[in-house]
N, C-alpha and C. Protein backbone atom coordinates (compact mmCIF):
# COMPACT_ATOMS: atom_id res chain seq x y z
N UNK A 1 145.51 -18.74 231.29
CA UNK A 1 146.31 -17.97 232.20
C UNK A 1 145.43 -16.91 232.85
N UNK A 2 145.74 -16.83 234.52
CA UNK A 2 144.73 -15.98 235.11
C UNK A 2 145.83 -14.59 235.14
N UNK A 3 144.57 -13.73 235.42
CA UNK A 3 145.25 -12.42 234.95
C UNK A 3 146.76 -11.70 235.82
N UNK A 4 148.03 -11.20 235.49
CA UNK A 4 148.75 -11.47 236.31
C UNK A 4 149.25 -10.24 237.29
N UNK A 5 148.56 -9.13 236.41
CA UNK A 5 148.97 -7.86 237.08
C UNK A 5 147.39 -7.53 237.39
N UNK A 6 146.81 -7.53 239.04
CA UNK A 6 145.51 -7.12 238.84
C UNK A 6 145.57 -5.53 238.92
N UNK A 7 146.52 -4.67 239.69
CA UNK A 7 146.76 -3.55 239.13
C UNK A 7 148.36 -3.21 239.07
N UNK A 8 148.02 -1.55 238.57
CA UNK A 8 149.34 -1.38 237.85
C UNK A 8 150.17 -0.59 239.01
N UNK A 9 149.76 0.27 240.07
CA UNK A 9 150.48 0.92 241.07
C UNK A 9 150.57 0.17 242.16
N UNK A 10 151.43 0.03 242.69
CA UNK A 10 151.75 -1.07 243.82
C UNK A 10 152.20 -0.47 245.14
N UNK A 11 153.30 0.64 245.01
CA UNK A 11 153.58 1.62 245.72
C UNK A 11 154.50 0.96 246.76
N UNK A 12 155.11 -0.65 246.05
CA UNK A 12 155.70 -1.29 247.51
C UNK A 12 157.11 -0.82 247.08
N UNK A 13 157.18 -0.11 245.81
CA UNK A 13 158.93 0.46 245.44
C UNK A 13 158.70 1.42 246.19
N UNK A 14 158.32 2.09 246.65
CA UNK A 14 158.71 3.61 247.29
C UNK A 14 159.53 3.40 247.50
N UNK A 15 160.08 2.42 248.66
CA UNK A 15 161.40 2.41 249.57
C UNK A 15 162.49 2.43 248.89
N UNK A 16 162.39 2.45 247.65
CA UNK A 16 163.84 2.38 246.53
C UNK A 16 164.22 0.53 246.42
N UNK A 17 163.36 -0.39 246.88
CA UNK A 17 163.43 -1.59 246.58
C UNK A 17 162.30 -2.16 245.73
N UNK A 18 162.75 -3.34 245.08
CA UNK A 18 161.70 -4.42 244.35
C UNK A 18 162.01 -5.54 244.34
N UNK A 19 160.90 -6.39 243.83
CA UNK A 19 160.52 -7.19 244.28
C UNK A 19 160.64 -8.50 243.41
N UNK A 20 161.35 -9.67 243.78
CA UNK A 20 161.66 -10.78 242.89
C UNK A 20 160.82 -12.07 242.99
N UNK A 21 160.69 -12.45 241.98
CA UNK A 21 159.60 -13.30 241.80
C UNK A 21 159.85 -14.69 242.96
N UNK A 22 160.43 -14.45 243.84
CA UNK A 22 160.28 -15.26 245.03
C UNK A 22 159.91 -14.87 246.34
N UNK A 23 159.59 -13.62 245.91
CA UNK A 23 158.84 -12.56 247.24
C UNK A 23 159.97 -11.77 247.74
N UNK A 24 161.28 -12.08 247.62
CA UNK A 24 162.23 -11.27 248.24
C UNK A 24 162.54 -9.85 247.55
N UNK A 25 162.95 -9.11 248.22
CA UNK A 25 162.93 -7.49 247.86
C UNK A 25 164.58 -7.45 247.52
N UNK A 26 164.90 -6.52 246.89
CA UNK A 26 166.35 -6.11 246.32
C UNK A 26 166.34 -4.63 246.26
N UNK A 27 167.32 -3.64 246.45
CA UNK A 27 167.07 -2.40 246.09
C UNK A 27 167.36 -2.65 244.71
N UNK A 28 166.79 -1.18 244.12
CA UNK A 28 166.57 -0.97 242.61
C UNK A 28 167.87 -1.15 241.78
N UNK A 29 168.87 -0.26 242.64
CA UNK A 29 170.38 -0.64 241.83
C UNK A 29 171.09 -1.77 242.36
N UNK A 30 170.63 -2.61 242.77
CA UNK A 30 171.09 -3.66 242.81
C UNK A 30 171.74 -4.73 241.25
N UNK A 31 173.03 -4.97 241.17
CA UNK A 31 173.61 -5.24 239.85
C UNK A 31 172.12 -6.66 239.24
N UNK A 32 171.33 -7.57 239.89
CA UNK A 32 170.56 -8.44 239.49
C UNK A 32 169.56 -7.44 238.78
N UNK A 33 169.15 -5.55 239.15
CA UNK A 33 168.11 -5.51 238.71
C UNK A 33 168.53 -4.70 237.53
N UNK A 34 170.07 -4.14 237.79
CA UNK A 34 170.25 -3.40 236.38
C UNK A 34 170.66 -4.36 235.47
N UNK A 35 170.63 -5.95 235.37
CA UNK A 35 170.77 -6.96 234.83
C UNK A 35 169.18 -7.35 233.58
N UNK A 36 168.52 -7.27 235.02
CA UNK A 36 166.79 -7.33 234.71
C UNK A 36 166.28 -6.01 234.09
N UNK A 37 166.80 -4.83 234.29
CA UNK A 37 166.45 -3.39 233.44
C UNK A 37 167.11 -3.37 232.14
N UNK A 38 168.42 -3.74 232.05
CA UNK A 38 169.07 -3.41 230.73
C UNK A 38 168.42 -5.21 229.81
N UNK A 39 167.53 -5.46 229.70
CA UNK A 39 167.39 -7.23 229.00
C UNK A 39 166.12 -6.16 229.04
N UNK A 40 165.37 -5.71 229.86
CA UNK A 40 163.94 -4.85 229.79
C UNK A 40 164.07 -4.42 228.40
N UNK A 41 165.33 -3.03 228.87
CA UNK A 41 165.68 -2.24 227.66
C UNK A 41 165.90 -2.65 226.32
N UNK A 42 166.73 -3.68 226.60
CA UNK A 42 167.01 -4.30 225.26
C UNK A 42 165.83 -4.79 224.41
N UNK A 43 164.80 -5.37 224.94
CA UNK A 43 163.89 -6.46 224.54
C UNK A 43 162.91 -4.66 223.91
N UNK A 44 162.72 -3.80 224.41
CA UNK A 44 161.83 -2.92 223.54
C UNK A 44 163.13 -2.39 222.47
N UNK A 45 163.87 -1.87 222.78
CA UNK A 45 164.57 -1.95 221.29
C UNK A 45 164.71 -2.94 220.20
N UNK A 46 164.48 -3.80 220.51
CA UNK A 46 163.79 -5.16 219.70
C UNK A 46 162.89 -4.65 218.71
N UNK A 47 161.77 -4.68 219.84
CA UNK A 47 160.77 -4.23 219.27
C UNK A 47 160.29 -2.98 218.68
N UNK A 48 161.12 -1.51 219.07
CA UNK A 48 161.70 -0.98 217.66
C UNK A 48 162.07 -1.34 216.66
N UNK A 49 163.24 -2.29 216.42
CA UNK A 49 163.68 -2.70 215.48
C UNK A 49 163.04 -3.39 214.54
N UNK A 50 162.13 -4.07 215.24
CA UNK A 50 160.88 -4.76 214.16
C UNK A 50 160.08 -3.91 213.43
N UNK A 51 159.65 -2.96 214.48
CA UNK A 51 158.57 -1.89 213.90
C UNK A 51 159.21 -1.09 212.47
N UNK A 52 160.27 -1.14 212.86
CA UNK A 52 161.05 -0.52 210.94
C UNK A 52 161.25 -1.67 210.41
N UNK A 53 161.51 -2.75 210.45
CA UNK A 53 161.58 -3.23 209.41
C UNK A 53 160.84 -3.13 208.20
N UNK A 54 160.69 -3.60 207.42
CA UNK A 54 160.24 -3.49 205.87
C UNK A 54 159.50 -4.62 206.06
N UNK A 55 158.08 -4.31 205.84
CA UNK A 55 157.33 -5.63 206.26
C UNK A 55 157.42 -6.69 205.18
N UNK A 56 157.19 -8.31 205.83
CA UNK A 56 157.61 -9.33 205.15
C UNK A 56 159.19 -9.77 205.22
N UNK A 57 159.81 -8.60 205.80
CA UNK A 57 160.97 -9.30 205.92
C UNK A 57 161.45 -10.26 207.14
N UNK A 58 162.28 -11.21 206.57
CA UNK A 58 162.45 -12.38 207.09
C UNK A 58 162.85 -12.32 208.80
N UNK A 59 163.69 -11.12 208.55
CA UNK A 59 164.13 -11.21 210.16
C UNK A 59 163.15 -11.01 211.43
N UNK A 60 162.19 -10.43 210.97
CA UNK A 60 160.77 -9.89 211.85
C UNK A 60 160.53 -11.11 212.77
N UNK A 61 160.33 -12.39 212.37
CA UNK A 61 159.96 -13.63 212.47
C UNK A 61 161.26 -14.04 213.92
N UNK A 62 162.37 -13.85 213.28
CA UNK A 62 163.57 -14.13 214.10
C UNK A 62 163.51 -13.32 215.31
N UNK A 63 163.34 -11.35 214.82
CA UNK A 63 163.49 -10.71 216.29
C UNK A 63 162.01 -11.37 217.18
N UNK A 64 161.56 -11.68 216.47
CA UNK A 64 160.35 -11.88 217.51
C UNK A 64 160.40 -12.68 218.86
N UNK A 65 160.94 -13.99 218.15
CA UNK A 65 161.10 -14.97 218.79
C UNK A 65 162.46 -14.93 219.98
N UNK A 66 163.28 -13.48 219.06
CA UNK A 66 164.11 -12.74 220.90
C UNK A 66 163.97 -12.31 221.48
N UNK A 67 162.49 -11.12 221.25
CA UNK A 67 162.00 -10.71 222.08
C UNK A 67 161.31 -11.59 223.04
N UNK A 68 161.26 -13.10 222.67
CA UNK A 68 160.39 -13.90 223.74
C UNK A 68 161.67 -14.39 224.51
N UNK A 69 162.85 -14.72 223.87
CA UNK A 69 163.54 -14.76 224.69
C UNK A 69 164.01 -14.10 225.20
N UNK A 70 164.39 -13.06 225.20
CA UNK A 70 164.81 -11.81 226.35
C UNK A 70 163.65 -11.49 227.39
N UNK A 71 162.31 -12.04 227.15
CA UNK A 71 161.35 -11.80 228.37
C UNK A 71 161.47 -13.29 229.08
N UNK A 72 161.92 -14.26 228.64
CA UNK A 72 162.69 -15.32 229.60
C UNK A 72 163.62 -15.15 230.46
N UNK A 73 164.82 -14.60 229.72
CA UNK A 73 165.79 -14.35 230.43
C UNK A 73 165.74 -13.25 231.34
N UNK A 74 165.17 -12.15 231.39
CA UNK A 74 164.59 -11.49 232.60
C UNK A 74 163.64 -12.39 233.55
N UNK A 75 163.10 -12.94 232.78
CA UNK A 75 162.24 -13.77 234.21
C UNK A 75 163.49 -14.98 235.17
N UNK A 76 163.96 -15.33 234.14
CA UNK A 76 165.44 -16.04 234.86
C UNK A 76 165.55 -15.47 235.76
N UNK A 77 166.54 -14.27 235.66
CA UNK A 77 166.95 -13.30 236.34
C UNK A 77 165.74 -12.96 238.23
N UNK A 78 164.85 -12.77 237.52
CA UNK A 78 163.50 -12.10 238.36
C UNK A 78 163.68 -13.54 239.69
N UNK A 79 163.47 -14.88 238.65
CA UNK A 79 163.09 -16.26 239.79
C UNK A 79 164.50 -16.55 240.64
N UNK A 80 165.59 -16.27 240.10
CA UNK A 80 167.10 -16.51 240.90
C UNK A 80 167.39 -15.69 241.98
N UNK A 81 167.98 -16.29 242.74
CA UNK A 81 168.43 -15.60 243.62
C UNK A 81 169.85 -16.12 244.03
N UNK A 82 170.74 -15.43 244.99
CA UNK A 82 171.98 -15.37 245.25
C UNK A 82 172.40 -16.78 245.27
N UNK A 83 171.66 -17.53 246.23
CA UNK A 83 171.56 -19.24 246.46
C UNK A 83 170.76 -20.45 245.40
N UNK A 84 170.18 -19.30 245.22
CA UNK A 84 169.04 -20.35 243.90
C UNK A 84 169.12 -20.15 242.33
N UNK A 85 169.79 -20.45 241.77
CA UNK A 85 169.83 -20.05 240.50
C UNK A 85 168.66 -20.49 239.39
N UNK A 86 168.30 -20.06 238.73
CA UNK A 86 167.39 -21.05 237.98
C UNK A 86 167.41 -20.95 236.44
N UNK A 87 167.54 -21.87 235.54
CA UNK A 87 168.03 -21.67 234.47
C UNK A 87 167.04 -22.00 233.32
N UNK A 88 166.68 -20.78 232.97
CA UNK A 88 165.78 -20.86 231.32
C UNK A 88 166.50 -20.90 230.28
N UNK A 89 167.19 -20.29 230.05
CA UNK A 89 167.63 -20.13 228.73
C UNK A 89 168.74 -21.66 228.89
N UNK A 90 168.92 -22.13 227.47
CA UNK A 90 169.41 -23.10 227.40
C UNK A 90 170.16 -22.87 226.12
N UNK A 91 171.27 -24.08 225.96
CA UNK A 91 172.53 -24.25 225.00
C UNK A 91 171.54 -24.16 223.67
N UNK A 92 170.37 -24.59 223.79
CA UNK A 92 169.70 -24.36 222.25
C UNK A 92 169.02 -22.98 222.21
N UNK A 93 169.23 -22.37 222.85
CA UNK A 93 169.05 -20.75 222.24
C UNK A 93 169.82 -19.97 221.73
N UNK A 94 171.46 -20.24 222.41
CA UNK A 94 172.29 -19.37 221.24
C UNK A 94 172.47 -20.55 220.45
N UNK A 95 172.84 -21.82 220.35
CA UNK A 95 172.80 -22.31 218.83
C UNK A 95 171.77 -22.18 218.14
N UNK A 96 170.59 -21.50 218.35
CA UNK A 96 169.86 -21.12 217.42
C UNK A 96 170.01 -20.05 216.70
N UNK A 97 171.05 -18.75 217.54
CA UNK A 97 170.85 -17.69 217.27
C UNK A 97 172.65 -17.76 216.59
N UNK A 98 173.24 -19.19 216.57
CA UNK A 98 174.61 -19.45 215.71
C UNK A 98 174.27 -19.61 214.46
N UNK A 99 172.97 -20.59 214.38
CA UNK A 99 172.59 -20.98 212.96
C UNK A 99 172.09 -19.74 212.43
N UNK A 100 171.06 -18.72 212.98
CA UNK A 100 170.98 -17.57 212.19
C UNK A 100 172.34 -16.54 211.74
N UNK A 101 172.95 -16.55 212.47
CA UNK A 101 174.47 -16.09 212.37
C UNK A 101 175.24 -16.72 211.07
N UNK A 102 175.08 -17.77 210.74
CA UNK A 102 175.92 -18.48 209.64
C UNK A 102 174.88 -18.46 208.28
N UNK A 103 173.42 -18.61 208.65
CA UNK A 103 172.68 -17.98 207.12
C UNK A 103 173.10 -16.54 206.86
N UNK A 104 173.11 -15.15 208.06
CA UNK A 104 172.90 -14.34 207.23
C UNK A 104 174.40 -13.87 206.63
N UNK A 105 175.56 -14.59 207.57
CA UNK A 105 176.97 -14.27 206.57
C UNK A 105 177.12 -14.92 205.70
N UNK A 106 176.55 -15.56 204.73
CA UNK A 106 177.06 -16.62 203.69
C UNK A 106 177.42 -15.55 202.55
N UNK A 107 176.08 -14.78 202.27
CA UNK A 107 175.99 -13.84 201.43
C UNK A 107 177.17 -12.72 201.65
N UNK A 108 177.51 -12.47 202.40
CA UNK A 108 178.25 -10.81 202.81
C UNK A 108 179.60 -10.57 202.36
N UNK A 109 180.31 -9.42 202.33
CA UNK A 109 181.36 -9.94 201.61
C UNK A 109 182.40 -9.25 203.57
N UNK A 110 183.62 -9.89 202.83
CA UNK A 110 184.05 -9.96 204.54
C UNK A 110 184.46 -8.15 205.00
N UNK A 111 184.73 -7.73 206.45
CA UNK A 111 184.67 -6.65 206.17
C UNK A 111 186.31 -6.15 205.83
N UNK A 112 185.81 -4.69 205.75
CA UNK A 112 187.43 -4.10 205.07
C UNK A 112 187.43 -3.08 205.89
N UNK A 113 186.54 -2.58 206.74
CA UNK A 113 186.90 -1.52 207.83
C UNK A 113 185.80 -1.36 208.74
N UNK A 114 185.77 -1.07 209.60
CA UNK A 114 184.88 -0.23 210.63
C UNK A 114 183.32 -0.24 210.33
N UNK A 115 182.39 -0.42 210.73
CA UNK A 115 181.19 0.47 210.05
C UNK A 115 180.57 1.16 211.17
N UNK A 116 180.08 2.04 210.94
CA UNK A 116 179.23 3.39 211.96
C UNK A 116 178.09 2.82 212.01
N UNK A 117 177.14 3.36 212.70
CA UNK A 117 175.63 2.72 213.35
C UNK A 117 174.59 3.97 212.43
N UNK A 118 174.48 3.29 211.48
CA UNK A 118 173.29 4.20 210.62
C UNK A 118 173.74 3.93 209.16
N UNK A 119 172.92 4.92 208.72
CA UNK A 119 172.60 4.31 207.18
C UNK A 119 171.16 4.62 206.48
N UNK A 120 170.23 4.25 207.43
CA UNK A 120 168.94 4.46 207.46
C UNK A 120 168.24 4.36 208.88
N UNK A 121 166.89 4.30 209.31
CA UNK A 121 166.37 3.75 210.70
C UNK A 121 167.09 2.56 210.97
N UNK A 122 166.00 1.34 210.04
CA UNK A 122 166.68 0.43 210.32
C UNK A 122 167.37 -0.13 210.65
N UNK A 123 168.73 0.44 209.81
CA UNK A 123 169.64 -0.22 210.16
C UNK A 123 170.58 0.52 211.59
N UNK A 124 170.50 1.81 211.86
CA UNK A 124 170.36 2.30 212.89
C UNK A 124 170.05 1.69 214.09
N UNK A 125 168.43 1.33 214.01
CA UNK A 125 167.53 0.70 214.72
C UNK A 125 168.35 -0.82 215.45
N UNK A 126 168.57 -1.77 214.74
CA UNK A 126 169.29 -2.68 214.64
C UNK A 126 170.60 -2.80 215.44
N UNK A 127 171.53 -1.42 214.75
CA UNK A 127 172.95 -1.36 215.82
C UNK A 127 172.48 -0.73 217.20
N UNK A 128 171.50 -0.02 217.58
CA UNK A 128 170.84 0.24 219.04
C UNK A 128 171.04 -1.12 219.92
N UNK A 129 170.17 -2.02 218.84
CA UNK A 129 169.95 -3.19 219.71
C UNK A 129 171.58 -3.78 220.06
N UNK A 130 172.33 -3.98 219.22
CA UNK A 130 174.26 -4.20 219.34
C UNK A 130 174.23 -3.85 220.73
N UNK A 131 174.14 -2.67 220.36
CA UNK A 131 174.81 -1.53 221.52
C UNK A 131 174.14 -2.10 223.20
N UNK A 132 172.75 -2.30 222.88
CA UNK A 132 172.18 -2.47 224.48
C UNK A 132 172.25 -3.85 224.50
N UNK A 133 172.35 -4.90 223.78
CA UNK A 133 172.85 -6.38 224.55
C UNK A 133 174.28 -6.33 224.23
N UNK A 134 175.28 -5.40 224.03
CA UNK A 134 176.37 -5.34 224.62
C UNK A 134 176.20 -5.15 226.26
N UNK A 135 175.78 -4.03 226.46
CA UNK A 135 175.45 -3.69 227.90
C UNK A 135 174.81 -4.72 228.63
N UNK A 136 173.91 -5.14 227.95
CA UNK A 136 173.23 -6.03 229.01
C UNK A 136 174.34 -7.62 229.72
N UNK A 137 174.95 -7.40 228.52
CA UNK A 137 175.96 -8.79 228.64
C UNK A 137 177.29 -8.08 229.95
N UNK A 138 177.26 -6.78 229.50
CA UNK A 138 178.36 -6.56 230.50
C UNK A 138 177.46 -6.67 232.25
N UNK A 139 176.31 -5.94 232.27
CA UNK A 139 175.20 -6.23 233.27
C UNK A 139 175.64 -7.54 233.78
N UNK A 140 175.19 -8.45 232.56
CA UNK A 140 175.47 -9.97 233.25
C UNK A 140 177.15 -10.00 233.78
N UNK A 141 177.78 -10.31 232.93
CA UNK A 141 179.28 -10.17 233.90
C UNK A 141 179.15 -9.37 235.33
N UNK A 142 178.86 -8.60 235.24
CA UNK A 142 179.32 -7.73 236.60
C UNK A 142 178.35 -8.68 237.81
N UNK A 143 177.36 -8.71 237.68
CA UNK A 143 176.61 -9.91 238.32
C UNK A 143 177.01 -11.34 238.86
N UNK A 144 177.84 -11.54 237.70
CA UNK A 144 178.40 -12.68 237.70
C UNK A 144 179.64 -12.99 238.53
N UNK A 145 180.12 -12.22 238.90
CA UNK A 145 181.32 -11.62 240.14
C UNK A 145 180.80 -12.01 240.99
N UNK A 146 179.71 -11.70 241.75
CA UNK A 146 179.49 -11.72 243.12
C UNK A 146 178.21 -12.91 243.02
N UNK A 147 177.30 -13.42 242.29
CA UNK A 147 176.61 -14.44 242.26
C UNK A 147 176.49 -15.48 240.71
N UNK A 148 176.07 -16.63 241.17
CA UNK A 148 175.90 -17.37 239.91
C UNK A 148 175.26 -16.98 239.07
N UNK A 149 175.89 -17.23 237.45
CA UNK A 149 174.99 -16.86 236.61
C UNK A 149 174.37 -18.01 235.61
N UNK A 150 173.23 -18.05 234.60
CA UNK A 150 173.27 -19.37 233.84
C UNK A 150 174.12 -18.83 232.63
N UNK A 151 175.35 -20.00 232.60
CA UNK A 151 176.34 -19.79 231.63
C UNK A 151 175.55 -19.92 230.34
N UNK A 152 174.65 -20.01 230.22
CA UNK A 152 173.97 -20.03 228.79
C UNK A 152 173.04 -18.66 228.27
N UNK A 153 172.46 -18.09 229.64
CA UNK A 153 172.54 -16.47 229.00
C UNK A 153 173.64 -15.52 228.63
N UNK A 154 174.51 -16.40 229.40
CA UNK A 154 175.79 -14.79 228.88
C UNK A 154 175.74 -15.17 227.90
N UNK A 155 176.06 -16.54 226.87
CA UNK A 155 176.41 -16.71 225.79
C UNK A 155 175.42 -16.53 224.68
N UNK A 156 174.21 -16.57 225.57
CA UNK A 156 173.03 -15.97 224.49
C UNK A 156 173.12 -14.30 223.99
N UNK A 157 173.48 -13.40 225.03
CA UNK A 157 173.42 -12.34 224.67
C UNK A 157 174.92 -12.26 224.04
N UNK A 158 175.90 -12.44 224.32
CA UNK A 158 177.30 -12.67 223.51
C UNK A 158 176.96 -12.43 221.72
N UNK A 159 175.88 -13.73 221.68
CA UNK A 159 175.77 -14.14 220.24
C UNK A 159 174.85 -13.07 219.86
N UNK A 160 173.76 -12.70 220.70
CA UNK A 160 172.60 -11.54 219.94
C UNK A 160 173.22 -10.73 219.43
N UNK A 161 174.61 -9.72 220.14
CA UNK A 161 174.98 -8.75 219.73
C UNK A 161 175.67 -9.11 218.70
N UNK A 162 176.31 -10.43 218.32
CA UNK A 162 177.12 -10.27 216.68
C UNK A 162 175.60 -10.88 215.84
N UNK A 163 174.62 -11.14 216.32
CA UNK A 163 173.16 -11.41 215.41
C UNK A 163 172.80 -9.98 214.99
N UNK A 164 172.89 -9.03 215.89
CA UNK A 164 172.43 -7.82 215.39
C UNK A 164 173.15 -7.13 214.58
N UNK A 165 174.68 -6.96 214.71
CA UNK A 165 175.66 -6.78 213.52
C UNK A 165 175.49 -7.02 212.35
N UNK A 166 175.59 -8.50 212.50
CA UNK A 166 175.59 -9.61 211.15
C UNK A 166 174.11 -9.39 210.43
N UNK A 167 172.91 -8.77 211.21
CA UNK A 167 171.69 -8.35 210.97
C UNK A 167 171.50 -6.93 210.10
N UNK A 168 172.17 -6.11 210.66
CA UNK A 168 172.80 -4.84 210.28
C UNK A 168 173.34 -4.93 208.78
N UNK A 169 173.98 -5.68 208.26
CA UNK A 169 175.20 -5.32 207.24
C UNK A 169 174.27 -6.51 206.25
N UNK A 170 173.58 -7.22 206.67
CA UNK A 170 172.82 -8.22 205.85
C UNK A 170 171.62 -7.44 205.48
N UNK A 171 170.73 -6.81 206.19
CA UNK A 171 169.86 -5.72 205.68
C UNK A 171 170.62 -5.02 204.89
N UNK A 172 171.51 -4.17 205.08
CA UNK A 172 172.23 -2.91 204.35
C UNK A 172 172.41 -4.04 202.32
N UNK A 173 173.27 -4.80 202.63
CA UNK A 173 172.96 -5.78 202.00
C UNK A 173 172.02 -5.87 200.86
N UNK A 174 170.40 -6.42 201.65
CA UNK A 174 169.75 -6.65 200.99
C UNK A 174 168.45 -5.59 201.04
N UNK A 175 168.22 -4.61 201.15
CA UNK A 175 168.05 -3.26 200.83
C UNK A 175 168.54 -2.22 200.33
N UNK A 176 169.72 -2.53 199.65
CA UNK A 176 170.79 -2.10 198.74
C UNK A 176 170.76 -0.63 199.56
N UNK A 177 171.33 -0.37 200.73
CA UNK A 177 171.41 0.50 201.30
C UNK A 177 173.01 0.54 201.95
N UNK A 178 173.99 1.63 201.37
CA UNK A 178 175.33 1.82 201.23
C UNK A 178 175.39 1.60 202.85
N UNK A 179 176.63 0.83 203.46
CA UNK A 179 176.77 1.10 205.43
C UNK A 179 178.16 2.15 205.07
N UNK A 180 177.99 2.67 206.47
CA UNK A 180 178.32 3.73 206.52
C UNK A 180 179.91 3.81 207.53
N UNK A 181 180.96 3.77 206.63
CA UNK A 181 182.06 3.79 206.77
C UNK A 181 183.09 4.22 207.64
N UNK A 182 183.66 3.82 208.71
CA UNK A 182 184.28 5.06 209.40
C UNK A 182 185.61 5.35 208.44
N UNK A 183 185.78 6.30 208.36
CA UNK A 183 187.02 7.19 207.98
C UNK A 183 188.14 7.63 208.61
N UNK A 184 189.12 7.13 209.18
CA UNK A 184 190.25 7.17 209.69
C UNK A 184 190.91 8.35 209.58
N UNK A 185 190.93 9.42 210.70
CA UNK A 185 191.48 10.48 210.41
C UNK A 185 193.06 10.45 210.54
């Protein structure tokens, strides 16, 4: 692979637009790029989330391989356009991310209330990620109103955010680390 950024300032955003991997320009808030910013976002909270993990643990292996897919699915995003859709992500990425979904609930016991986002980093770390491919999925919907979307990313990010849950309470789990309860006033 030849090198792909030969530099890093470009200066062709000034105008408050950018630029999609088919040469066409979009302004910045355009719903395709806060689509392409929040999957950005998400994909380094990922990679937070790895960085705490407890090394050797199993899931490291798993976020990894979302962080490659969430830099797909932004490039999706990046190559489509209003008329052209183009579709990376495929039906075998969230059934991949179903089958991780059904190993890590086997163990768990079912829930009995609410749980709050913390506990430790980690698992903190983890409900971040919930939280921003919630968003990113709503990103996609709103997108999805006014142009085509590939029905197989919404359902990819759909599934990440109950992967990161089900990720959440399976660490807590198996780091014998208490989750943290909401309390019903």
């Amino acid at each position: 692979m030849g090198n792909r950024l030969s530099k890093i300032i470009t200066r062709t955003g000034d105008d408050g637009t950018t630029g999609l991997a088919d040469g066409s320009r979009v302004p910045k808030h355009a719903a395709r790029m806060q689509g392409i910013g929040t999957i950005d976002e998400l994909n380094s909270f990922v990679g937070v989330f790895i960085a705490v993990l407890p090394d050797g643990n199993r899931l490291s292996a798993e976020f990894l391989q979302i962080q490659h897919d969430l830099f797909d699915l932004g490039g999706e995003l990046a190559m489509s356009s209003a008329e052209n859709m183009v579709a990376v992500i495929t039906e075998n990425h969230w059934q991949r991310l179903e089958l991780l979904l059904e190993e890590l609930n086997t163990d768990l016991e079912p829930l009995a209330n609410f749980i709050l986002p913390g506990g430790s980093n980690v698992l903190a770390a983890c409900h971040v990620v919930r939280t921003v491919a919630r968003r990113a999925e709503r990103c996609m919907s709103e997108l999805h109103e006014s142009e085509q979307v590939n029905e197989h990313s919404m359902k990819y990010l759909n599934r990440l955010s109950d992967v990161a849950f089900v990720s959440a309470r399976w660490l807590a789990k198996d780091l014998a680390i208490p989750e943290v309860l909401w309390k019903q006033s």
